[in-house]
C-alpha atoms as a PDB file:
ATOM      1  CA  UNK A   1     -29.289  37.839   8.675  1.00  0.00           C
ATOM      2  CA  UNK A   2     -28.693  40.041   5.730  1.00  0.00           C
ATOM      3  CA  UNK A   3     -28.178  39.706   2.441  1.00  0.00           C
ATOM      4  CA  UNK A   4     -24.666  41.006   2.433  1.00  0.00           C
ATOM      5  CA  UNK A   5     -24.144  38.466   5.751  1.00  0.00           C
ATOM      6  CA  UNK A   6     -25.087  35.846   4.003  1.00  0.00           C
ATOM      7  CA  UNK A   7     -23.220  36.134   1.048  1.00  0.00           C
ATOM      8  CA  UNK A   8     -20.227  36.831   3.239  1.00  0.00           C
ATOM      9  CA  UNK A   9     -20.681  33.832   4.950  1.00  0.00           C
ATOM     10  CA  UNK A  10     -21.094  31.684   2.144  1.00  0.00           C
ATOM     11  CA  UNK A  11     -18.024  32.302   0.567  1.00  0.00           C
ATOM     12  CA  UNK A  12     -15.794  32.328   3.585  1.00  0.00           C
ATOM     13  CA  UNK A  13     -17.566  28.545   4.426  1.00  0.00           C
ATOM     14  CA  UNK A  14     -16.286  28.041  -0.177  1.00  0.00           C
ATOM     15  CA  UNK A  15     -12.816  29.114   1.060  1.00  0.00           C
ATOM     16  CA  UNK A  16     -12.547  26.767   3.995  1.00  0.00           C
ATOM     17  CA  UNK A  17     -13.659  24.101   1.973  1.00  0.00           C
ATOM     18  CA  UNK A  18     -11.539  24.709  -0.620  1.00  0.00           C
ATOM     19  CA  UNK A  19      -8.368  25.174   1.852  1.00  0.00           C
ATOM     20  CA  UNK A  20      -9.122  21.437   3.372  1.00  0.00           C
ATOM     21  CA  UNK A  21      -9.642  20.021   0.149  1.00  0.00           C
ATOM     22  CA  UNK A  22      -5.984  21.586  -0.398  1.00  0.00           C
ATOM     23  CA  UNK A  23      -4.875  20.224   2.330  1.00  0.00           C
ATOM     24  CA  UNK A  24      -5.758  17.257   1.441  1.00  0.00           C
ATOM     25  CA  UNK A  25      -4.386  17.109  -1.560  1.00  0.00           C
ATOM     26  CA  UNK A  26      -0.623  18.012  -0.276  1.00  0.00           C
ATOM     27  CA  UNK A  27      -0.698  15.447   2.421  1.00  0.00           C
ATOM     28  CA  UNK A  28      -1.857  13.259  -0.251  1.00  0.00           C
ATOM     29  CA  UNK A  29       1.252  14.234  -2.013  1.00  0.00           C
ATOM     30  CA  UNK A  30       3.214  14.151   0.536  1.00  0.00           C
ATOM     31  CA  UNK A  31       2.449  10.246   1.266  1.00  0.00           C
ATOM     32  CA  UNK A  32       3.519   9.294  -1.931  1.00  0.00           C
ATOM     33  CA  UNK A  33       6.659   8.002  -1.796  1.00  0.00           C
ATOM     34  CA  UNK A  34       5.524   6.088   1.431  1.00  0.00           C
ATOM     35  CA  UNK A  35       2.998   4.279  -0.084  1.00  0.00           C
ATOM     36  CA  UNK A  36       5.567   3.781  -3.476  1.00  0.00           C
ATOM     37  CA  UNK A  37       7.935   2.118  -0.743  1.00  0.00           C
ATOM     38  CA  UNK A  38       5.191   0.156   1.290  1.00  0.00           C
ATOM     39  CA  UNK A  39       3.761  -1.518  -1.771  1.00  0.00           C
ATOM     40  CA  UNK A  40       7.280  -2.183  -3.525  1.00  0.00           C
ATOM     41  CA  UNK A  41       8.289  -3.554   0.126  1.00  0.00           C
ATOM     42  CA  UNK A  42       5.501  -5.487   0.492  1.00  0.00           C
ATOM     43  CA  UNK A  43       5.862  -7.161  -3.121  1.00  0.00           C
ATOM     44  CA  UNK A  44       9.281  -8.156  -2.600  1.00  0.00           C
ATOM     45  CA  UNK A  45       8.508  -9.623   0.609  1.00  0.00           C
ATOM     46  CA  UNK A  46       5.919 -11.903  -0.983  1.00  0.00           C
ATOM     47  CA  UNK A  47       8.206 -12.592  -3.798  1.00  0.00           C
ATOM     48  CA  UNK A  48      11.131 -14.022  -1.447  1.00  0.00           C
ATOM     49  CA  UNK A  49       7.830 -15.928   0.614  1.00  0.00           C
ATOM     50  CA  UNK A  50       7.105 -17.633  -2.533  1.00  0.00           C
ATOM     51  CA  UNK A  51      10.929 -18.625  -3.535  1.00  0.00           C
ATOM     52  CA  UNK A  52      11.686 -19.949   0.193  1.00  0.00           C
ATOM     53  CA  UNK A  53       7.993 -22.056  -0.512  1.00  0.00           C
ATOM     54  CA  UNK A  54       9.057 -22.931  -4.160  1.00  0.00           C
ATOM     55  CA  UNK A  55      12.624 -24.179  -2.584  1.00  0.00           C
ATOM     56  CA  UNK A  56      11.322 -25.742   0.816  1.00  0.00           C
ATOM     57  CA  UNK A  57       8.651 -28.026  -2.084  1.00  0.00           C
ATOM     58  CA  UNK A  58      11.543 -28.814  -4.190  1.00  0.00           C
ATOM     59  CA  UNK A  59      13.893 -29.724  -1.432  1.00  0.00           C
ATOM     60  CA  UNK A  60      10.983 -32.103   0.315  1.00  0.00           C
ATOM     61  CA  UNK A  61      10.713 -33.310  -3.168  1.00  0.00           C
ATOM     62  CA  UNK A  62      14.376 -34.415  -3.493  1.00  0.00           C
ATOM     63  CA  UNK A  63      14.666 -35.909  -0.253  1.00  0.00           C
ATOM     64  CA  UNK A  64      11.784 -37.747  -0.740  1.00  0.00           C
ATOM     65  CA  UNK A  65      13.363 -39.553  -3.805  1.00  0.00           C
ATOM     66  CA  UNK A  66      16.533 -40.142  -2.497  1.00  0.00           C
ATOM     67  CA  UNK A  67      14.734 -42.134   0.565  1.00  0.00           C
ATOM     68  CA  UNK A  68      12.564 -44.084  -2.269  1.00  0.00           C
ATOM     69  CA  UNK A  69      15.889 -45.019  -4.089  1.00  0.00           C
ATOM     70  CA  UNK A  70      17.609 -46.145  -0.725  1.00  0.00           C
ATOM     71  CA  UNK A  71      15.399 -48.602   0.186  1.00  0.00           C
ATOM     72  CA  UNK A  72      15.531 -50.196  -3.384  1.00  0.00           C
END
């Protein structure tokens, strides 16, 4: 392989590199927002987990003192 070759080949394997790495980067962009709304989603689920918990403790809490102050 020649000189010229070479050199020729080693920048068009720099340009396809740099293309993918492109690529990359716009589908990376592109995914953004979905991720934003996947982790937002996901934290509001958990939030509304943790108040249903919170309420279902409290509840078993009040019931269980109303049954204590029945049988006094």
């Amino acid at each position: 392989m020649g000189r010229k070759a070479r050199l020729r080949k080693e920048l068009d394997l720099e340009k396809r590199i740099e293309e993918k790495a492109a690529i990359a980067i716009r589908q990376k962009a592109k995914r953004a927002p979905m991720v934003k709304f996947a982790i937002r989603f996901v934290a509001v689920l958990l939030f509304t987990i943790g108040l249903l918990y919170a309420g279902s403790l409290i509840n078993s809490r009040i019931v269980a003192q109303a049954n204590q102050e029945q049988k006094k």
